[in-house]
C-alpha atoms as a PDB file:
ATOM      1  CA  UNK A   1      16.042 -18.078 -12.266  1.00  0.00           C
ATOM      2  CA  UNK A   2      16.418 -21.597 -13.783  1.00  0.00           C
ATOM      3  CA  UNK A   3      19.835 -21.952 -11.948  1.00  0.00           C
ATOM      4  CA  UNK A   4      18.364 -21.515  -9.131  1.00  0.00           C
ATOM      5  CA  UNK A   5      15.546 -23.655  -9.318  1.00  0.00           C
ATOM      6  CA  UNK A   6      17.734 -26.215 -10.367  1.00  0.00           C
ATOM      7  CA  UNK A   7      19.697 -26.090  -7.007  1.00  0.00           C
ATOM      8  CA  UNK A   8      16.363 -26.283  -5.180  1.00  0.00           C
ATOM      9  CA  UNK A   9      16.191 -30.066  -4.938  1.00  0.00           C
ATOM     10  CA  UNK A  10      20.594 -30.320  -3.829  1.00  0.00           C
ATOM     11  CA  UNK A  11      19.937 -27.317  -1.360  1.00  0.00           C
ATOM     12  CA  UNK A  12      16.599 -28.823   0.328  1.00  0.00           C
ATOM     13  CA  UNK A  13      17.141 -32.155   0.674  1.00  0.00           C
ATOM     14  CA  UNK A  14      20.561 -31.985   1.402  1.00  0.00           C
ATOM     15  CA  UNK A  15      19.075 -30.508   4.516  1.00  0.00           C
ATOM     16  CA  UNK A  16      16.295 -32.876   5.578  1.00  0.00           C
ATOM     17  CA  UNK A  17      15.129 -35.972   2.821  1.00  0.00           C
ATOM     18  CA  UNK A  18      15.546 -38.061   5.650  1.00  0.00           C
ATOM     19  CA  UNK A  19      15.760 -37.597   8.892  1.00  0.00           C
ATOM     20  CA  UNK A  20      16.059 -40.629  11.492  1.00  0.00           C
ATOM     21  CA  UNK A  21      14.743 -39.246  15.287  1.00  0.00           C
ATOM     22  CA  UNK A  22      14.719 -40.230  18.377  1.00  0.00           C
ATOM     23  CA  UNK A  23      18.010 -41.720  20.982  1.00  0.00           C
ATOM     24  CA  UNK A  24      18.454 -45.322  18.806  1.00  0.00           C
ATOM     25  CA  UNK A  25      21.986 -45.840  19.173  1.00  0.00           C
ATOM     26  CA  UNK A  26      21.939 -47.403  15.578  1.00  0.00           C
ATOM     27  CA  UNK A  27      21.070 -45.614  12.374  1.00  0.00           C
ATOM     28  CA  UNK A  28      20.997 -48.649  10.264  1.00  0.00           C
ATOM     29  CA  UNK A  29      18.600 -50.028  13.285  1.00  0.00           C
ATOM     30  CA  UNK A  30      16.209 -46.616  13.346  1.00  0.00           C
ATOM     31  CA  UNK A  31      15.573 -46.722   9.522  1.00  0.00           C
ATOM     32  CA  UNK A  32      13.159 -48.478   7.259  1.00  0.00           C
ATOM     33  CA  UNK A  33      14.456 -51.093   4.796  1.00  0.00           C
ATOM     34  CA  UNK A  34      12.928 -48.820   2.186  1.00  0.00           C
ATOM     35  CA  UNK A  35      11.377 -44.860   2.111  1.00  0.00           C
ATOM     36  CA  UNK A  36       9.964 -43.065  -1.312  1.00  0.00           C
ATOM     37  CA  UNK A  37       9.205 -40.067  -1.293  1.00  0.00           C
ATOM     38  CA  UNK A  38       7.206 -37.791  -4.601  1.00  0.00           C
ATOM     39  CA  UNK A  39       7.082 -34.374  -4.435  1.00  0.00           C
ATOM     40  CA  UNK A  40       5.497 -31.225  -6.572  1.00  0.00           C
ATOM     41  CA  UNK A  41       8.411 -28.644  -7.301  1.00  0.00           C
ATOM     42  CA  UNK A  42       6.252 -25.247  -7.754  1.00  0.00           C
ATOM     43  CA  UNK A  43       7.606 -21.780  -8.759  1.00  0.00           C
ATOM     44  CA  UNK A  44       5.509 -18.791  -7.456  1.00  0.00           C
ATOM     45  CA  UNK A  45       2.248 -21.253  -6.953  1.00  0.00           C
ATOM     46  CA  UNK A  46       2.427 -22.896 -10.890  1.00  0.00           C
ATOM     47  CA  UNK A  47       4.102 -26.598 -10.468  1.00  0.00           C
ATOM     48  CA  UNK A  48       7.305 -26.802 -12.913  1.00  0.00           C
ATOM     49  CA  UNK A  49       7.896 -30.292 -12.074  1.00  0.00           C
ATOM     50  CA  UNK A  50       8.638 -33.298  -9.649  1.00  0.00           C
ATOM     51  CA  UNK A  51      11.664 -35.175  -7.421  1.00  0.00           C
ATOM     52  CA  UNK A  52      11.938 -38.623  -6.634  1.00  0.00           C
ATOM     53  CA  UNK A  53      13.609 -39.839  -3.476  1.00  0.00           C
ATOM     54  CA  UNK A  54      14.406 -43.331  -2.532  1.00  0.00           C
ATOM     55  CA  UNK A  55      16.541 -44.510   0.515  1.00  0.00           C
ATOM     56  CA  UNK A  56      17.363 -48.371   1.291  1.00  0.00           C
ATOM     57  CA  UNK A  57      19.727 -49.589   3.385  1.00  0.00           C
ATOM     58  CA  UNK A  58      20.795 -53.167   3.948  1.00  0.00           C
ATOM     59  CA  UNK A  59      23.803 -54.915   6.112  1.00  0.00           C
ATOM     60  CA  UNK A  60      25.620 -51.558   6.905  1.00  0.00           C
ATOM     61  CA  UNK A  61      25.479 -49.906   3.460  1.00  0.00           C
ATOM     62  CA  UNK A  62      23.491 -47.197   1.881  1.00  0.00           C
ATOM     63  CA  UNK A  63      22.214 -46.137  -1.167  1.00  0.00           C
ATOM     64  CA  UNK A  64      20.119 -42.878  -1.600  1.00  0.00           C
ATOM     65  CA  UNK A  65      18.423 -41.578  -4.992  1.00  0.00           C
ATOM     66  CA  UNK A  66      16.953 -38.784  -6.084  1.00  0.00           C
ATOM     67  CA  UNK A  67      15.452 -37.646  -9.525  1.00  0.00           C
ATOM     68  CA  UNK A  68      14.271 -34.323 -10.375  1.00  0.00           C
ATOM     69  CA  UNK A  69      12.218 -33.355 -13.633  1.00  0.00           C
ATOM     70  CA  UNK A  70      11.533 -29.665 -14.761  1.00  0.00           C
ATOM     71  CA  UNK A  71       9.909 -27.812 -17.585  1.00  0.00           C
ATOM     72  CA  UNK A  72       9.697 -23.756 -17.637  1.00  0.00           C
ATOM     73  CA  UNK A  73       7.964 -21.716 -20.233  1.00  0.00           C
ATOM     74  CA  UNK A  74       5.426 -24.271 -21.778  1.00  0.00           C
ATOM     75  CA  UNK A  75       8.060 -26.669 -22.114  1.00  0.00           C
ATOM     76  CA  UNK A  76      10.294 -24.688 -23.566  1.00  0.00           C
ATOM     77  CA  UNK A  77      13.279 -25.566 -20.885  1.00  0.00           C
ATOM     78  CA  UNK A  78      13.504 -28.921 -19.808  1.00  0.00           C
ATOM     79  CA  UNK A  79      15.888 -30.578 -17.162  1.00  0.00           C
ATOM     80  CA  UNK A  80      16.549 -33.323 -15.435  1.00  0.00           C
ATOM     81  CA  UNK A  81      18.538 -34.271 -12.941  1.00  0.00           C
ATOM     82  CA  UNK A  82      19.419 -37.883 -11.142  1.00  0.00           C
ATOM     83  CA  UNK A  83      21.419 -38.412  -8.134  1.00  0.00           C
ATOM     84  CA  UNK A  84      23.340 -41.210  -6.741  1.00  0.00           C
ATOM     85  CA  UNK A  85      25.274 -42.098  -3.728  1.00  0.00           C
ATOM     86  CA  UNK A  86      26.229 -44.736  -1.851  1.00  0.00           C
ATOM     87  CA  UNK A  87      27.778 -45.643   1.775  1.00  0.00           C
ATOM     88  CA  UNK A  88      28.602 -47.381   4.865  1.00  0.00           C
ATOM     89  CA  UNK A  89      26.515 -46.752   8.041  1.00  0.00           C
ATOM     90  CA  UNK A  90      28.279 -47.596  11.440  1.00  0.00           C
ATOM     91  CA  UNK A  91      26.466 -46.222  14.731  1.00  0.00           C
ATOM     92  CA  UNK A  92      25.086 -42.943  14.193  1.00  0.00           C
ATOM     93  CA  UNK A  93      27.833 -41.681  11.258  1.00  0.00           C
ATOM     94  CA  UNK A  94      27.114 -41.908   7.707  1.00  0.00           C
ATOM     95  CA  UNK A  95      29.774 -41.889   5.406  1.00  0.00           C
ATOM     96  CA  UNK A  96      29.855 -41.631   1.956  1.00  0.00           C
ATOM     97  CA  UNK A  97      31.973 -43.661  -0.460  1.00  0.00           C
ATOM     98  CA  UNK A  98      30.589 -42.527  -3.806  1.00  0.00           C
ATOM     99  CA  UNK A  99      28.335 -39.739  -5.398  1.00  0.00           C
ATOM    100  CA  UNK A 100      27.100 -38.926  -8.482  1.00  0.00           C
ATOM    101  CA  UNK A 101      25.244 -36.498 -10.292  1.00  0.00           C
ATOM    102  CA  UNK A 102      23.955 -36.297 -13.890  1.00  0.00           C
ATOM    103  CA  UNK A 103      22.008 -33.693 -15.582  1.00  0.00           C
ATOM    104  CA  UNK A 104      20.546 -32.984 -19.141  1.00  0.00           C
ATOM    105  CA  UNK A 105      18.186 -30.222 -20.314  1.00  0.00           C
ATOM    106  CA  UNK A 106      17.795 -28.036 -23.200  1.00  0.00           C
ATOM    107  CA  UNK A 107      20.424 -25.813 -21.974  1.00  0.00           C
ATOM    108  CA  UNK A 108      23.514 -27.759 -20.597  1.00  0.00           C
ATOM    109  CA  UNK A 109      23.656 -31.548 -20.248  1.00  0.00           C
ATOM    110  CA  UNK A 110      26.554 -33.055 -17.929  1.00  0.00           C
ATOM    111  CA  UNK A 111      27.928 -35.175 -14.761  1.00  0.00           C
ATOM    112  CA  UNK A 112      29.799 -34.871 -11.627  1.00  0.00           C
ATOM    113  CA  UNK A 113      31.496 -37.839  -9.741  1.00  0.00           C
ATOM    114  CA  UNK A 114      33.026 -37.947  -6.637  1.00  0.00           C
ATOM    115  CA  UNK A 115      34.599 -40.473  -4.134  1.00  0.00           C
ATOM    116  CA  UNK A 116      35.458 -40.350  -0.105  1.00  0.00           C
ATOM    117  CA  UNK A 117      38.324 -41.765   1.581  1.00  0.00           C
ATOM    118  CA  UNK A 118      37.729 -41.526   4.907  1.00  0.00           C
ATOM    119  CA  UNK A 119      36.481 -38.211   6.221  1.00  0.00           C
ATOM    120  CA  UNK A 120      37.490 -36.012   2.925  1.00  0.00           C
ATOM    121  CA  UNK A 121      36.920 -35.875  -0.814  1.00  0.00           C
ATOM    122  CA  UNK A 122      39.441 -37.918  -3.137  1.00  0.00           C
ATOM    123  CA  UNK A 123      38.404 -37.428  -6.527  1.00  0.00           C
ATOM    124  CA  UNK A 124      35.792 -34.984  -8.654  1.00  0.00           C
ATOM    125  CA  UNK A 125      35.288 -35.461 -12.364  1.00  0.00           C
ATOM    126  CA  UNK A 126      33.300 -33.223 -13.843  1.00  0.00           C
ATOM    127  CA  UNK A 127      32.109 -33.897 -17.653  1.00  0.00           C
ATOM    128  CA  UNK A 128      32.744 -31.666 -19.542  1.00  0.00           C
ATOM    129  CA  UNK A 129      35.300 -29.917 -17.707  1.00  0.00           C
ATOM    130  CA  UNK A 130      34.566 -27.388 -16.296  1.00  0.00           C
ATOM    131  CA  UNK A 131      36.850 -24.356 -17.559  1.00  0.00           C
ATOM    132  CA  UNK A 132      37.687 -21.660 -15.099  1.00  0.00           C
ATOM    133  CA  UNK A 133      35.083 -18.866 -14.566  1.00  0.00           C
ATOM    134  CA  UNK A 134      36.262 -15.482 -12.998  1.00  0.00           C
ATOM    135  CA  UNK A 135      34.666 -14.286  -9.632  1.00  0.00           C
ATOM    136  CA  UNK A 136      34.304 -17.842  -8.251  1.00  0.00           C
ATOM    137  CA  UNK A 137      36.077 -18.077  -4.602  1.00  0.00           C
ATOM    138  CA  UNK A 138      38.509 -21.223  -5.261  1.00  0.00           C
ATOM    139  CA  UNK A 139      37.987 -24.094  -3.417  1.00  0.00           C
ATOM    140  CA  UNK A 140      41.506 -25.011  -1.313  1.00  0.00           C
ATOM    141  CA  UNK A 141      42.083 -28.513   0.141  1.00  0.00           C
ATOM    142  CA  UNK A 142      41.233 -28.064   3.752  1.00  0.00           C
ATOM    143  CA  UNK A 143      37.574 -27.364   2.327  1.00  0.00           C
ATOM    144  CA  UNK A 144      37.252 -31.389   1.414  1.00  0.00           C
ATOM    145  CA  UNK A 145      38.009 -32.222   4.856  1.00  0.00           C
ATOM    146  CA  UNK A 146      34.923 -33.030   6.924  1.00  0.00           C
ATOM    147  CA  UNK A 147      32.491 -32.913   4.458  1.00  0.00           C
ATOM    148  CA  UNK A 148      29.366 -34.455   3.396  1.00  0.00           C
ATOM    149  CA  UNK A 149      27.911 -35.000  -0.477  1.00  0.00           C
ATOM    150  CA  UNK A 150      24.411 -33.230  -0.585  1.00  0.00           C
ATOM    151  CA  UNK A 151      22.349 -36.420  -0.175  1.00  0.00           C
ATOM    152  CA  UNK A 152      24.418 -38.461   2.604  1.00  0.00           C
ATOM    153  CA  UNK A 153      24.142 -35.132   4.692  1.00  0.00           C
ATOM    154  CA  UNK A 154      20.391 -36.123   5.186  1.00  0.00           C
ATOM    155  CA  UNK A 155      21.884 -38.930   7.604  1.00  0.00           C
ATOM    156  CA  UNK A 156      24.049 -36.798   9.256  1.00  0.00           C
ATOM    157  CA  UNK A 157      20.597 -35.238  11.027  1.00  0.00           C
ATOM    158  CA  UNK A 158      20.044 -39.050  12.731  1.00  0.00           C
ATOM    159  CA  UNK A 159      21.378 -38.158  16.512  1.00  0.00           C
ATOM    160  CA  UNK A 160      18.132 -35.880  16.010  1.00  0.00           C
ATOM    161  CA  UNK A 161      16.326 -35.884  18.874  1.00  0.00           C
ATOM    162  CA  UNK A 162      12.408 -34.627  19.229  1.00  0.00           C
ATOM    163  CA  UNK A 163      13.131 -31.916  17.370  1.00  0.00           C
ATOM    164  CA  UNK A 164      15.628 -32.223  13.771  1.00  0.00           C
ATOM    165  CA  UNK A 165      15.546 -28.197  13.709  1.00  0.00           C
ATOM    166  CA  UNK A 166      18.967 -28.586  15.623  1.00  0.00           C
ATOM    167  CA  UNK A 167      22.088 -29.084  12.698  1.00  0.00           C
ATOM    168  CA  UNK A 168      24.641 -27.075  11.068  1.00  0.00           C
ATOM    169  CA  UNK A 169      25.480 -29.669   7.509  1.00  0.00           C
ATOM    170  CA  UNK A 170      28.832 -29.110   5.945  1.00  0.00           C
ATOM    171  CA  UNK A 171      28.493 -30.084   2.316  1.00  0.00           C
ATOM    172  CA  UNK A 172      30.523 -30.405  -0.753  1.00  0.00           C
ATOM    173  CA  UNK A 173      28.446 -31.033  -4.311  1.00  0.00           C
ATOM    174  CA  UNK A 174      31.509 -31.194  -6.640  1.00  0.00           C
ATOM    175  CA  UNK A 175      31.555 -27.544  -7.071  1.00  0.00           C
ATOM    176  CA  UNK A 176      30.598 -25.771  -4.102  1.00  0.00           C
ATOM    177  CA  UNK A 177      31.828 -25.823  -0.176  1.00  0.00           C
ATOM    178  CA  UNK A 178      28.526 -24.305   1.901  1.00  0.00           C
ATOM    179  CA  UNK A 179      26.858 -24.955   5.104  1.00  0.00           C
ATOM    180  CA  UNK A 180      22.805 -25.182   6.476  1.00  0.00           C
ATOM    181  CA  UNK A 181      22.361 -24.399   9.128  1.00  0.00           C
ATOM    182  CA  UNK A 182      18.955 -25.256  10.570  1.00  0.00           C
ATOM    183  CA  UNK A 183      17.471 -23.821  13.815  1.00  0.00           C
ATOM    184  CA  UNK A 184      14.116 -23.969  15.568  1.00  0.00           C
ATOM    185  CA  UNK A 185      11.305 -22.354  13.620  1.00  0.00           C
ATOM    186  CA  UNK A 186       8.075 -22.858  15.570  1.00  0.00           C
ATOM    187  CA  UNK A 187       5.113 -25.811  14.766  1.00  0.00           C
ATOM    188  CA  UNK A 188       2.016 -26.145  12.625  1.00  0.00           C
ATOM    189  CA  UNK A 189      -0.626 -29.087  12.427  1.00  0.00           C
ATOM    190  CA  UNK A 190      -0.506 -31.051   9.074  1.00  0.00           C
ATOM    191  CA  UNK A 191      -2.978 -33.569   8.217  1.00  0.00           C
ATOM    192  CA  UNK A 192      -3.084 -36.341   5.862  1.00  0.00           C
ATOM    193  CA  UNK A 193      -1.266 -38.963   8.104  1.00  0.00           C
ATOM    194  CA  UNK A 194      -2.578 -42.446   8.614  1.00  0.00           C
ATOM    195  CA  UNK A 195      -6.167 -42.856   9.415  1.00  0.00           C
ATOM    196  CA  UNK A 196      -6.253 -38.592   8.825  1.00  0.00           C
ATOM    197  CA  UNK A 197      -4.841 -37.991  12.536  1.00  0.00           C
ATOM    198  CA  UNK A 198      -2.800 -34.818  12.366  1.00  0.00           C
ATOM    199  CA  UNK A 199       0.453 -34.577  13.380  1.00  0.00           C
ATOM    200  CA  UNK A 200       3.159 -32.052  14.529  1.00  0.00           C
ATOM    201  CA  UNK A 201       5.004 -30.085  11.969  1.00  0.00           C
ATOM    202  CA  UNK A 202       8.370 -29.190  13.148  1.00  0.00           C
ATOM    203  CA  UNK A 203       9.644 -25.773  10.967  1.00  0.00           C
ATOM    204  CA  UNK A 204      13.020 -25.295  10.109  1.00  0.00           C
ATOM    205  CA  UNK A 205      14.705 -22.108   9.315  1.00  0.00           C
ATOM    206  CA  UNK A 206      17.467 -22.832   6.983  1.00  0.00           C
ATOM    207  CA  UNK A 207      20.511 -20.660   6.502  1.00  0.00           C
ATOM    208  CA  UNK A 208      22.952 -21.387   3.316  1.00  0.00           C
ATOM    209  CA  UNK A 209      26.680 -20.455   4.206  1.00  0.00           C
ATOM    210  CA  UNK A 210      28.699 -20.142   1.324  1.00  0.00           C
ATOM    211  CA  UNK A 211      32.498 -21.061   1.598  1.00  0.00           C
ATOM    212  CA  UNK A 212      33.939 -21.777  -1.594  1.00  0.00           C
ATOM    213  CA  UNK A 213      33.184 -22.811  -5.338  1.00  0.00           C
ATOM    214  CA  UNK A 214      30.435 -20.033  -5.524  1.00  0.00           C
ATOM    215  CA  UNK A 215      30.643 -16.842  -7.484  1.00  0.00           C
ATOM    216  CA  UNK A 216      30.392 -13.894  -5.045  1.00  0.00           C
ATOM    217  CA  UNK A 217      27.728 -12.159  -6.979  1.00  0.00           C
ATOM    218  CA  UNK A 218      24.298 -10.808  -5.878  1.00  0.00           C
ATOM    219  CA  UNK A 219      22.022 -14.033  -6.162  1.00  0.00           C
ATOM    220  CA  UNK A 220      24.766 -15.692  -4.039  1.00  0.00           C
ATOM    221  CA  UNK A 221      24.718 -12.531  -1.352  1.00  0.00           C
ATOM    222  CA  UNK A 222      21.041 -12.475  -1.615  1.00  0.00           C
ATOM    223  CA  UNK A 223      20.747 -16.338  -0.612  1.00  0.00           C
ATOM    224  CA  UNK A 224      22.823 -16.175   1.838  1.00  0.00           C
ATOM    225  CA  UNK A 225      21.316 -13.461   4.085  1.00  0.00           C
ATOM    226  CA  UNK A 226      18.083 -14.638   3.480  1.00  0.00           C
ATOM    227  CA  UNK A 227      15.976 -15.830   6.584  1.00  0.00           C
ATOM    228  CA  UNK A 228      12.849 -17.106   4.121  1.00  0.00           C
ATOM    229  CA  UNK A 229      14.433 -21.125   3.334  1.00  0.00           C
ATOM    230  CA  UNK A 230      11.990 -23.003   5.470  1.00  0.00           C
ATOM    231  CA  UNK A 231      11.702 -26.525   5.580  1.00  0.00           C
ATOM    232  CA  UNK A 232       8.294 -28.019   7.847  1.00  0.00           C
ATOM    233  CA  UNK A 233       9.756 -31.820   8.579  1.00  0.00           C
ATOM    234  CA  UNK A 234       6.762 -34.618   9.216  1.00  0.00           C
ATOM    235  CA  UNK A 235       7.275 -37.452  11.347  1.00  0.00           C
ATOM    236  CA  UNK A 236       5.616 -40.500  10.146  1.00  0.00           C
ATOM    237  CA  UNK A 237       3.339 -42.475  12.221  1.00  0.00           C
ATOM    238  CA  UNK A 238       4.876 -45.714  13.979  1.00  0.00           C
ATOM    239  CA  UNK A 239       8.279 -45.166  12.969  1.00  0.00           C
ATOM    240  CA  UNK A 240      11.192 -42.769  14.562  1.00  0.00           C
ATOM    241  CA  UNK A 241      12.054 -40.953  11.481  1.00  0.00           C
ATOM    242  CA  UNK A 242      10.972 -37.888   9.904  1.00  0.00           C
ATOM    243  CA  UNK A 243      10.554 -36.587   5.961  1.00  0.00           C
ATOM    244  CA  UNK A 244      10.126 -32.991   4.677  1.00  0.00           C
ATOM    245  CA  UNK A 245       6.465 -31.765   4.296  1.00  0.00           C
ATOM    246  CA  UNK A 246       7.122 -29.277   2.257  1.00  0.00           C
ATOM    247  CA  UNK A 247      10.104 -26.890   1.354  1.00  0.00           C
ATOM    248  CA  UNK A 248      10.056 -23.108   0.961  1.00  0.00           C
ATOM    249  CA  UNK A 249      13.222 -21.251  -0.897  1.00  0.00           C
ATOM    250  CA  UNK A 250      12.847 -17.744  -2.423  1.00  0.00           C
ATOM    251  CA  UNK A 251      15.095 -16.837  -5.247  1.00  0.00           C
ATOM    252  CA  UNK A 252      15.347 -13.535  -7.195  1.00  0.00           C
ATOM    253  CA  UNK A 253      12.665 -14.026  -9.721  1.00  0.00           C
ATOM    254  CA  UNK A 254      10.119 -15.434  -6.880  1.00  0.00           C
ATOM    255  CA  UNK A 255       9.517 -18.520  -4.543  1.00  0.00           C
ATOM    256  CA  UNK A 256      10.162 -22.068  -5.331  1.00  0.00           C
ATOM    257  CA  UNK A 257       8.641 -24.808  -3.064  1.00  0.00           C
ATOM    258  CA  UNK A 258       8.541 -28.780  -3.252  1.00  0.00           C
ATOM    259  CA  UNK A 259       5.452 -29.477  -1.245  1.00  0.00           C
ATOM    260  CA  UNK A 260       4.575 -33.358  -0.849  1.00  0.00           C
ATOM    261  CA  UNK A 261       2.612 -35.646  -2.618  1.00  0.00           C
ATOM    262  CA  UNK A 262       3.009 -39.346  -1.304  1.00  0.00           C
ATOM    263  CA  UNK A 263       5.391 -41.197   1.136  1.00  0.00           C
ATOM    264  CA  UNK A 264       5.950 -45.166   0.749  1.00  0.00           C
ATOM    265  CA  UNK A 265       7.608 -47.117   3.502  1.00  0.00           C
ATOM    266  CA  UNK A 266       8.663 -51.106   3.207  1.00  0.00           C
ATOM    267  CA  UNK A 267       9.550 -52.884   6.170  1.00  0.00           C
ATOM    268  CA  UNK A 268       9.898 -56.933   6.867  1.00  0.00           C
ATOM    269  CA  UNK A 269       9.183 -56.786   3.150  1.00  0.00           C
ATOM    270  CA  UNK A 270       6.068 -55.412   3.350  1.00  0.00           C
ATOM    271  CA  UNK A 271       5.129 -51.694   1.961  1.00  0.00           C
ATOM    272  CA  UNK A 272       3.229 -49.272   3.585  1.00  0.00           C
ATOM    273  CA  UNK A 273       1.470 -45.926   3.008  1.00  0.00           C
ATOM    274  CA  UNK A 274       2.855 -43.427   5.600  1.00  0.00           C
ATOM    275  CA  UNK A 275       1.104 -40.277   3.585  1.00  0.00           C
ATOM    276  CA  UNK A 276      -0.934 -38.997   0.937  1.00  0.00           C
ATOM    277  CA  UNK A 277      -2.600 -35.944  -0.183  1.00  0.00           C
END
């Protein structure tokens, strides 16, 4: 259960932190100088925690964060998780120079580290090292071609048009080689937007490929064929970009969800509320 919910925040957002719409021929152009995001990470309805998202972008480069804080059984299990990774943005193509990942909880503490040249994966250093585990399908080289880290494939949705239900992500985290693949789910009316105007929610059905790095066991099978990781995207009033409303992934021991709490934009310098609930 915990290793699952502690892929919740890598799997979701990887899909859809931040999603730029509309037909700007310029990502760096379509995208705030700023976005923060807070969300509530719940496991069947109790909240277990929080994630943290910041984006900024300035002269071509990026740099996207993310922090996510957990605590199971009374506080018995705590993690904690922070991601890192930075980039160059030219047109509509995001790619990543540098990612990393660094985790510490009761359980396990540790880091991964990667860097890009070009379109592929150059280096992974994992601390510890990771020994060699039986049942995992190896990773070859031709799977760290054409990839994406989990956080930079948010970006990769920008040629989005009206609706960002319309991507297939090919992502590498350092361990595993998977793909979402998001498709059209349908539209519900959220609230909470500027002035309390409701707005569209575009629902996305998510479907996680596995490739290679994962263990070919039943909570990987299980994942993989299910059709309940939903993810209902927002688009924020007076800009052309969208942000997750709230994210739906069932595991084995029941369903986890990050549902949001607060979205801050800064433009021109100045910051703005884009929504609250």
């Amino acid at each position: 259960m915990f290793r699952s919910l502690s892929r919740v925040s890598c799997y979701a957002f990887a899909a859809a932190a931040l999603v730029a719409g509309g037909s700007n021929p310029s990502l760096a152009g379509s995208l705030p100088e700023r976005v923060t995001a807070l969300y509530d990470i719940n496991f069947n309805g109790i909240n277990v925690g929080t994630y943290e998202f910041s984006s900024s972008q300035e002269g071509g480069s990026y740099t996207l964060k993310g922090n996510a804080s957990m605590s199971l059984l009374l506080g018995a299990i705590q993690w904690q998780g922070v991601t890192q990774t930075t980039g160059q943005l030219t047109g509509n193509v995001a790619k990543p120079a540098s990612f990393n990942f660094e985790f510490s909880g009761t359980l396990k503490s540790g880091s991964t580290r990667m860097a890009f040249q070009g379109d592929q994966v150059s280096q992974v250093l994992h601390q510890p090292p990771s020994p060699p585990r039986e049942g995992i399908v190896p990773v070859q080289a031709q799977h760290l071609k054409g990839v994406l880290d989990p956080m930079t494939a948010v970006l990769s949705l920008a040629q989005a048009q009206d609706n960002p239900c319309t991507k297939r992500l090919p992502i590498y985290d350092g361990k595993q080689r998977f793909d979402l693949m998001l498709s059209p789910r349908g539209q519900v009316t959220l609230g909470g937007g500027q002035g309390g105007e409701a707005v569209p929610g575009y629902v996305c059905r998510v479907k996680y490929v596995p490739i290679a790095g994962h263990k070919a066991d039943q909570d990987t099978q299980q994942l993989a064929q299910s059709n309940g990781i939903e993810i209902i995207m927002r688009p924020l009033a007076g800009t052309t970009i969208f942000v997750p409303h709230k994210v739906t992934i069932p595991t084995v021991a029941g369903s986890a969800t990050l549902v949001s709490r607060r979205v801050m934009l800064v433009n021109n310098g100045q910051q703005q509320l884009a929504f609250a609930q």
